[in-house]
C-alpha atoms as a PDB file:
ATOM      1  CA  UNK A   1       1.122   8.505   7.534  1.00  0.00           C
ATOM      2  CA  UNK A   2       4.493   7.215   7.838  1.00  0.00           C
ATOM      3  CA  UNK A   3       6.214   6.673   4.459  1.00  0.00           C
ATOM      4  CA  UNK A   4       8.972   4.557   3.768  1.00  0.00           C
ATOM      5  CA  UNK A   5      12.046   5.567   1.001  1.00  0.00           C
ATOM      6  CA  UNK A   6      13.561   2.727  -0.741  1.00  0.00           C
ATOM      7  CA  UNK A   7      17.019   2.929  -3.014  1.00  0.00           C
ATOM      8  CA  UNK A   8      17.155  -0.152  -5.291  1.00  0.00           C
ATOM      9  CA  UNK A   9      20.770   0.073  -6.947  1.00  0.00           C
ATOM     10  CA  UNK A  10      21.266  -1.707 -10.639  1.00  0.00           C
ATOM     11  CA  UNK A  11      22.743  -4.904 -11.078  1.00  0.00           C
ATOM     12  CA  UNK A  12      22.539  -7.320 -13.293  1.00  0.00           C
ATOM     13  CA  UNK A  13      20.269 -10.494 -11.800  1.00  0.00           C
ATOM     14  CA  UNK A  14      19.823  -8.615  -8.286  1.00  0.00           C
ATOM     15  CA  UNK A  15      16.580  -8.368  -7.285  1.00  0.00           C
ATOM     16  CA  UNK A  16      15.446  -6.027  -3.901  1.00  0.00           C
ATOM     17  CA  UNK A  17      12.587  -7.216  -1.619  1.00  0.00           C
ATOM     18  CA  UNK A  18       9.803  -4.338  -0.623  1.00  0.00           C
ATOM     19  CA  UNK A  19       8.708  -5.830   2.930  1.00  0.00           C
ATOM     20  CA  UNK A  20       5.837  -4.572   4.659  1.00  0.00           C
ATOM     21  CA  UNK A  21       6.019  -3.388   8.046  1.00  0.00           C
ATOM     22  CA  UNK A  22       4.426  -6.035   9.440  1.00  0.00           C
ATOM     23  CA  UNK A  23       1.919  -8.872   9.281  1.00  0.00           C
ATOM     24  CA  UNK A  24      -1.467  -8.533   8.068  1.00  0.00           C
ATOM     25  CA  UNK A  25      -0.290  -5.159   6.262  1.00  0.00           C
ATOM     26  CA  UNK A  26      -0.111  -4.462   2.476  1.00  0.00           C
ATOM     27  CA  UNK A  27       1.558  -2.275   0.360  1.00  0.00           C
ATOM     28  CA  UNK A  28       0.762   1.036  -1.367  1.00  0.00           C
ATOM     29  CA  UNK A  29       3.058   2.643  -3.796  1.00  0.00           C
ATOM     30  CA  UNK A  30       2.901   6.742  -3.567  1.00  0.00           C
ATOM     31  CA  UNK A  31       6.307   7.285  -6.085  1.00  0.00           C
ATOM     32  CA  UNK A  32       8.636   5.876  -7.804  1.00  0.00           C
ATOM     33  CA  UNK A  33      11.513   6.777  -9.765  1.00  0.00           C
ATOM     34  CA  UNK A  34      14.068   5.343 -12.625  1.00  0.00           C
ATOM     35  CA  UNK A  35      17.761   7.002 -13.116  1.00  0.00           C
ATOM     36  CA  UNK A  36      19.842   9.182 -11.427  1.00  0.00           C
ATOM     37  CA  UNK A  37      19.370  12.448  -9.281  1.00  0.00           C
ATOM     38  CA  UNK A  38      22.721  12.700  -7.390  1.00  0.00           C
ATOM     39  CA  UNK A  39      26.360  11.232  -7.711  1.00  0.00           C
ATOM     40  CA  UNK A  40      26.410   9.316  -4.406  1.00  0.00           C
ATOM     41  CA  UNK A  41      23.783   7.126  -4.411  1.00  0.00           C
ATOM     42  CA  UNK A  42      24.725   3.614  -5.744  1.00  0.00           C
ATOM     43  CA  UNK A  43      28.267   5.049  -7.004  1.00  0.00           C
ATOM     44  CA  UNK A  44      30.614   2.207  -5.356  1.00  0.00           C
ATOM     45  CA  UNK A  45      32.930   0.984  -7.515  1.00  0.00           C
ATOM     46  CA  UNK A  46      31.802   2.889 -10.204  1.00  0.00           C
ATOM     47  CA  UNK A  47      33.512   4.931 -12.865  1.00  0.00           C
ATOM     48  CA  UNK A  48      32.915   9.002 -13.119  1.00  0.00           C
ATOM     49  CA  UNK A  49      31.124   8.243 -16.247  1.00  0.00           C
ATOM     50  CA  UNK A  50      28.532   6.583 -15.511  1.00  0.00           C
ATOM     51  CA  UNK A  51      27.518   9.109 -12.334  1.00  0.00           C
ATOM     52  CA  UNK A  52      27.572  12.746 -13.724  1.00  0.00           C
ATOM     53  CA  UNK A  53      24.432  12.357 -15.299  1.00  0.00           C
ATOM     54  CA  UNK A  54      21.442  13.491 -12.625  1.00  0.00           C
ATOM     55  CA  UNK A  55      19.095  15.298 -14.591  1.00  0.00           C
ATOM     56  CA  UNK A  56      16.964  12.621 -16.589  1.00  0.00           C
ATOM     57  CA  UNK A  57      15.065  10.059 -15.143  1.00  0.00           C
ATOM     58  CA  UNK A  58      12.307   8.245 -16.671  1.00  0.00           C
ATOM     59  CA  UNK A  59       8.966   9.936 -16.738  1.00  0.00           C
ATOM     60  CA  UNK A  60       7.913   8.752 -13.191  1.00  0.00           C
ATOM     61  CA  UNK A  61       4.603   7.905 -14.198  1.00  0.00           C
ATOM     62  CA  UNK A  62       6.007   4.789 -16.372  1.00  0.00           C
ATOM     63  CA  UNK A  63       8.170   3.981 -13.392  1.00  0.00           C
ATOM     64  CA  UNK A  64       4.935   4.870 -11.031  1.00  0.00           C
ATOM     65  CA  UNK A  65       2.862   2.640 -12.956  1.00  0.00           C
ATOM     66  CA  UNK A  66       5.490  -0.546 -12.965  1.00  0.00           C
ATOM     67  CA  UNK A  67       5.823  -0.619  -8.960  1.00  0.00           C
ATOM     68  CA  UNK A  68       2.060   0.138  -8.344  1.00  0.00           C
ATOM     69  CA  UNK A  69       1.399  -2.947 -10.618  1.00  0.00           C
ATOM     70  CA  UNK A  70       3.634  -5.182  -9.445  1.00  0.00           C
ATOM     71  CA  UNK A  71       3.270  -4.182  -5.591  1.00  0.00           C
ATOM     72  CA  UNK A  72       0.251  -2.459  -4.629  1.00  0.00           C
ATOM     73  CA  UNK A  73      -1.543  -4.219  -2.054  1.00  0.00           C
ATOM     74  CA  UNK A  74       0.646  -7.126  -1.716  1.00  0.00           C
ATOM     75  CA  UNK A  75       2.624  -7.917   1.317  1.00  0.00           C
ATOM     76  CA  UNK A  76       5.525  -7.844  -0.282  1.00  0.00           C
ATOM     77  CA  UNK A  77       7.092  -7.647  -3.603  1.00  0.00           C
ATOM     78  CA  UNK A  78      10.191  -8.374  -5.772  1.00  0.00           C
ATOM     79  CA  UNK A  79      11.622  -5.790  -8.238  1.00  0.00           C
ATOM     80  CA  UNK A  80      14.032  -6.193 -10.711  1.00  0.00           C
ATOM     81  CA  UNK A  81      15.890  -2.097 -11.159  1.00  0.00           C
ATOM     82  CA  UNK A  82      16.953  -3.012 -14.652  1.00  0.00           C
ATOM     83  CA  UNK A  83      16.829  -1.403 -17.832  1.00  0.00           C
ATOM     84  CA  UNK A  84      14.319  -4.662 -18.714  1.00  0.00           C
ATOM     85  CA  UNK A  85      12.012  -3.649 -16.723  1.00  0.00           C
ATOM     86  CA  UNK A  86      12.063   0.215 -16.979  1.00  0.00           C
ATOM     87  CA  UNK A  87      13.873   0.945 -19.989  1.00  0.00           C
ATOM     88  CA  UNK A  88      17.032   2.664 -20.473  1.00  0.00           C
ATOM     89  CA  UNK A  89      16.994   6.415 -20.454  1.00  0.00           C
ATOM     90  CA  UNK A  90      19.891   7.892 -19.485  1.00  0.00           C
ATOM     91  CA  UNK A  91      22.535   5.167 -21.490  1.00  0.00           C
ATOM     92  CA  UNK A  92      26.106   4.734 -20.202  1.00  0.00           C
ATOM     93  CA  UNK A  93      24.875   5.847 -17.141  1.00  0.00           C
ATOM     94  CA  UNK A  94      24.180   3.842 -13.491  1.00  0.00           C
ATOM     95  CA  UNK A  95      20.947   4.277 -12.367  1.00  0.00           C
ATOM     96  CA  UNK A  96      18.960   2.866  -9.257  1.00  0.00           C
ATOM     97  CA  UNK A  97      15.006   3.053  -8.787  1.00  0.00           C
ATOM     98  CA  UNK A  98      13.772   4.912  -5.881  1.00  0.00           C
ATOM     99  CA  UNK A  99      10.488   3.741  -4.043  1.00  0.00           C
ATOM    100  CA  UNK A 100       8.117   5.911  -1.925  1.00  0.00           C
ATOM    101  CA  UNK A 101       6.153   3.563  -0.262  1.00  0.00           C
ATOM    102  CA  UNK A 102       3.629   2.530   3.064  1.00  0.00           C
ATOM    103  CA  UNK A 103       2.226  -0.078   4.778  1.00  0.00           C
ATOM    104  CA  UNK A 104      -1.343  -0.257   5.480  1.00  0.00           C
ATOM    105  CA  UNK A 105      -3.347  -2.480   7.533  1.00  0.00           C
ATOM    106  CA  UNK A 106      -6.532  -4.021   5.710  1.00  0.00           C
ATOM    107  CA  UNK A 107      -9.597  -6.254   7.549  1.00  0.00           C
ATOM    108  CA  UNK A 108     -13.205  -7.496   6.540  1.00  0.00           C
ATOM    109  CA  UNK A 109     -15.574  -7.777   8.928  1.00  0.00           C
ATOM    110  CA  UNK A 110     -18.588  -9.592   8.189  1.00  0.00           C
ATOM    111  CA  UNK A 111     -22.597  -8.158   8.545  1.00  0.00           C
ATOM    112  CA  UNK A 112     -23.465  -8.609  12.130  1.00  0.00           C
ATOM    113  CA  UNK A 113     -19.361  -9.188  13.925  1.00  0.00           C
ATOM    114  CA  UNK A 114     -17.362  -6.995  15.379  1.00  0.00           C
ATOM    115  CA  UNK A 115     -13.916  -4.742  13.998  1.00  0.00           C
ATOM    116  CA  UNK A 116     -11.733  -4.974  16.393  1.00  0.00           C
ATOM    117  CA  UNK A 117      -8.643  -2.834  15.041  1.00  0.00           C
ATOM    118  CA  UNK A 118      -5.491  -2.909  17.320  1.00  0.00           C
ATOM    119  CA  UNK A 119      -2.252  -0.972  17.108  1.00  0.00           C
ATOM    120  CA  UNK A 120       0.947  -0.592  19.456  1.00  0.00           C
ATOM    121  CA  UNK A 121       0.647   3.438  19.074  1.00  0.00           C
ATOM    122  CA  UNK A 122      -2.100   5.483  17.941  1.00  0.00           C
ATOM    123  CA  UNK A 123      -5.124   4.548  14.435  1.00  0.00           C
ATOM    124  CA  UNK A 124      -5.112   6.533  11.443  1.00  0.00           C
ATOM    125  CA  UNK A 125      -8.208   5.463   9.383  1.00  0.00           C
ATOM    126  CA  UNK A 126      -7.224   5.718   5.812  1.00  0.00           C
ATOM    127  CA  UNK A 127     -10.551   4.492   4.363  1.00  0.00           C
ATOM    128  CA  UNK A 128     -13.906   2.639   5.331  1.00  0.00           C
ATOM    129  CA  UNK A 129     -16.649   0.821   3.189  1.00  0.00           C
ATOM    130  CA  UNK A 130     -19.524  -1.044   4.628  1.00  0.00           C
ATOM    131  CA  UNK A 131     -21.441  -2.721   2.052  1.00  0.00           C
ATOM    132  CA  UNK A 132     -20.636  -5.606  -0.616  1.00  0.00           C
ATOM    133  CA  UNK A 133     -17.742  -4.944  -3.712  1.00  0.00           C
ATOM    134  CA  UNK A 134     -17.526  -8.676  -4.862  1.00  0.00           C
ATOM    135  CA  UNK A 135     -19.072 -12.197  -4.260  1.00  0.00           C
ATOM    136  CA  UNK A 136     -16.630 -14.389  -2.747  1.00  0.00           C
ATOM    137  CA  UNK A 137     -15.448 -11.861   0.787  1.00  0.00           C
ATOM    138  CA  UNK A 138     -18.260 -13.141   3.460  1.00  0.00           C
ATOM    139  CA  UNK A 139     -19.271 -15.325   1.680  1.00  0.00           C
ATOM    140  CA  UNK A 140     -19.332 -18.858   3.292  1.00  0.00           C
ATOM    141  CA  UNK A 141     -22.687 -20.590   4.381  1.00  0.00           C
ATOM    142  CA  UNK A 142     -24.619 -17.645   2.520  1.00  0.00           C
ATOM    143  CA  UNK A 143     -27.278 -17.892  -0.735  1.00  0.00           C
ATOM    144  CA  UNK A 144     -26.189 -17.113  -3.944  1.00  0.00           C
ATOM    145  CA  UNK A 145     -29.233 -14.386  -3.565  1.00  0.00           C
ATOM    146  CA  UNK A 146     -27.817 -12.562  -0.965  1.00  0.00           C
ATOM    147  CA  UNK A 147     -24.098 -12.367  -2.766  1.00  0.00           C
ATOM    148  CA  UNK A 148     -25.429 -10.743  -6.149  1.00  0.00           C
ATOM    149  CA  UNK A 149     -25.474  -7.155  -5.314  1.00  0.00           C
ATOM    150  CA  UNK A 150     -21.428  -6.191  -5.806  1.00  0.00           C
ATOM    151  CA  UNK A 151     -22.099  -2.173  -6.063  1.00  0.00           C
ATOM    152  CA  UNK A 152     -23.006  -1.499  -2.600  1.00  0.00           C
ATOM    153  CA  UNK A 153     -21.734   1.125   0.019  1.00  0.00           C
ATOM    154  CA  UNK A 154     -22.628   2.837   2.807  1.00  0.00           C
ATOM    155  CA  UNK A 155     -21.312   6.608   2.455  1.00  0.00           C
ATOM    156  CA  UNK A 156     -21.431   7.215   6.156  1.00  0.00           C
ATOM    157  CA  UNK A 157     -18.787   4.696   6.382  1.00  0.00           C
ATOM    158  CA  UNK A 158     -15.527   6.509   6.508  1.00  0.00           C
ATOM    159  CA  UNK A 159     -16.939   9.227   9.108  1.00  0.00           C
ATOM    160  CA  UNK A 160     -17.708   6.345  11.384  1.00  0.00           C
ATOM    161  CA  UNK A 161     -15.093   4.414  11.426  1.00  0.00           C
ATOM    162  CA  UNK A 162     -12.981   7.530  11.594  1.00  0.00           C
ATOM    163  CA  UNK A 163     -14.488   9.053  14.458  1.00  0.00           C
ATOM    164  CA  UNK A 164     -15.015   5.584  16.324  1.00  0.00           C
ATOM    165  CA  UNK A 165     -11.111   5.140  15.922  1.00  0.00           C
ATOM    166  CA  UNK A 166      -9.094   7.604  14.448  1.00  0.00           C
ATOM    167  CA  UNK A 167      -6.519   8.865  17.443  1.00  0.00           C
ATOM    168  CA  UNK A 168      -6.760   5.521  19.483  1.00  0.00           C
ATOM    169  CA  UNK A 169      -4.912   2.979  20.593  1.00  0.00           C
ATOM    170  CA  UNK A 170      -7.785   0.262  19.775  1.00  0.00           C
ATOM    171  CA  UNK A 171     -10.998   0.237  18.911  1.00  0.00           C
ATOM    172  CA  UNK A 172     -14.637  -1.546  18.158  1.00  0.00           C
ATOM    173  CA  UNK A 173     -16.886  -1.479  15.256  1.00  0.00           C
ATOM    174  CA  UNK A 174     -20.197  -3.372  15.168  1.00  0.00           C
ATOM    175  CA  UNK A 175     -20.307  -4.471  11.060  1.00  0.00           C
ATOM    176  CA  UNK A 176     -24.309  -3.777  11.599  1.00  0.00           C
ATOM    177  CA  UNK A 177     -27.214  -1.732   9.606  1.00  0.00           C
ATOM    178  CA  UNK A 178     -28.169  -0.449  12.757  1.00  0.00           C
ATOM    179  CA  UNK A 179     -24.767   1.573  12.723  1.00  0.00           C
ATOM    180  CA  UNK A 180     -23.785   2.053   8.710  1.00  0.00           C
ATOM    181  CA  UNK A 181     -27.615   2.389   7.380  1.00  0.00           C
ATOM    182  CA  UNK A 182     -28.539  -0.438   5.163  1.00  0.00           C
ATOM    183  CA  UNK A 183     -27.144   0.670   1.798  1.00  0.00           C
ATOM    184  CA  UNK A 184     -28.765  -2.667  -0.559  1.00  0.00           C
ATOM    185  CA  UNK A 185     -31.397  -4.247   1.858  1.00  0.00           C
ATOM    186  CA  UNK A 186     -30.970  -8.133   0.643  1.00  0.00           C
ATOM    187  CA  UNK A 187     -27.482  -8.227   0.529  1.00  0.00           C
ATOM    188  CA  UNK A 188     -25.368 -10.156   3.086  1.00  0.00           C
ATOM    189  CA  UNK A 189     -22.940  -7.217   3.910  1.00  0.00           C
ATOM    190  CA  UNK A 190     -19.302  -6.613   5.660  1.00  0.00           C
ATOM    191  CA  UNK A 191     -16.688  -3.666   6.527  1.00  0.00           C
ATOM    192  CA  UNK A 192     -14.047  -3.057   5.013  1.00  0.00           C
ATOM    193  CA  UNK A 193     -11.121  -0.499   6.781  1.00  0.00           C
ATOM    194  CA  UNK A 194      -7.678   0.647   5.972  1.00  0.00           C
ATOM    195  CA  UNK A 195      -5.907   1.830   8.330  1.00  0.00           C
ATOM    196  CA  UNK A 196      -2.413   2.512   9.510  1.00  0.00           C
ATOM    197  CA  UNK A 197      -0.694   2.836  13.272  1.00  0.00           C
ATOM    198  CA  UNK A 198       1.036   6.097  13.268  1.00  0.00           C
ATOM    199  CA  UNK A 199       4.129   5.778  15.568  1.00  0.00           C
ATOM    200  CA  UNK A 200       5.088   8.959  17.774  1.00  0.00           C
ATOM    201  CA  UNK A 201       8.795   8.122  16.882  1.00  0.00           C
ATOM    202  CA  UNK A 202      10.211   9.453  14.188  1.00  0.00           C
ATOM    203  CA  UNK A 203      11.339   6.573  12.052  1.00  0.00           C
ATOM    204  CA  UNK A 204      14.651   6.391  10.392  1.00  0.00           C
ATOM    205  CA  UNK A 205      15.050   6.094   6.328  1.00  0.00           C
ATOM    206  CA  UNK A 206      15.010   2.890   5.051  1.00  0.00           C
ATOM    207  CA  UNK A 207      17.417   2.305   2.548  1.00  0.00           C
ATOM    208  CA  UNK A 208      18.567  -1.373   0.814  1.00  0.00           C
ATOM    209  CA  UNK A 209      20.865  -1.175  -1.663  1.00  0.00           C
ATOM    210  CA  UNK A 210      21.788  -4.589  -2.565  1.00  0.00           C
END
């Protein structure tokens, strides 16, 4: 899975964008961090002062918790690095939030269609549900009867998926019973995947430090 690093300097009233990679992707937030590990990063124009502290940053799981709220599963997102947001815990000192982050692809397929998942290099399924988690995805045209049932999954569903994809360029899913087992027989059903396209290039660190 290809992970993206993001620097987010402080300044007052400066916000950084997160973009995704892409449309039709979303985000997902794997770390994030709050104050200062080195003396480069973000030190232009600053004084000595404010960069010789590197050893405390705030507890990453506050800052963690922050960016996954604010960004997770979104296609993009705005953070403020501020002491606002995140608190102040190294004081007198210049800090910049750090942001380990991907970009995942996400469709719904309804009962009885087809998946057709497409990528310029190679799929990495990430995660695969076929069954019915709320009442409005599918939904259009269908009875209220068949939309009632939101605790449903199939738990062949990753293993399918996977080994119908994972490693290919493209690939087809039929959103059926006949292929996932009927997991809540009633229930007007769909497929849900994750999924990223795993480049064979290398790619270079993102870093925006506005």
């Amino acid at each position: 899975m290809l992970r993206h690093w993001l620097k987010i300097c402080t300044r007052k009233h400066s916000y950084s964008l997160i973009p995704s990679s892409g449309e039709g992707q979303v985000l997902v937030i794997h770390g994030a961090d709050y104050g200062r590990h080195d003396k480069t990063t973000c030190s232009d124009g600053r004084a000595a002062s404010q960069l010789h502290n590197v050893h405390y940053v705030k507890p990453s799981a506050d800052s963690l918790f922050i960016c996954i709220q604010s960004c997770n599963g979104k296609n993009s997102c705005t953070i403020p690095a501020s002491n606002s947001v995140f608190g102040d815990p190294c004081v007198g000192t210049y800090k910049y939030l750090e942001v380990v982050y991907t970009c995942q692809f996400q469709s719904a397929t309804c009962e009885g269609s087809q998946a057709n998942l497409q990528c310029g290099w190679v799929l990495v399924i990430h995660g695969a549900d076929y069954g019915r988690h709320d009442k409005t995805t599918c939904s259009a045209g269908r009875p209220a009867s068949q939309l009632q049932v939101v605790q449903c999954s199939s738990p062949t569903s990753n293993d399918v998926v996977a080994k119908s994809c994972n490693g290919k360029n493209s690939c087809t899913v039929s959103a059926s019973n006949s292929v996932f087992g009927d997991p809540c027989f009633g229930t007007y059903k769909y497929l849900e995947v994750v999924y990223t396209c795993q480049s064979r290039v290398q790619s270079s660190l993102r870093d925006h430090p506005h």
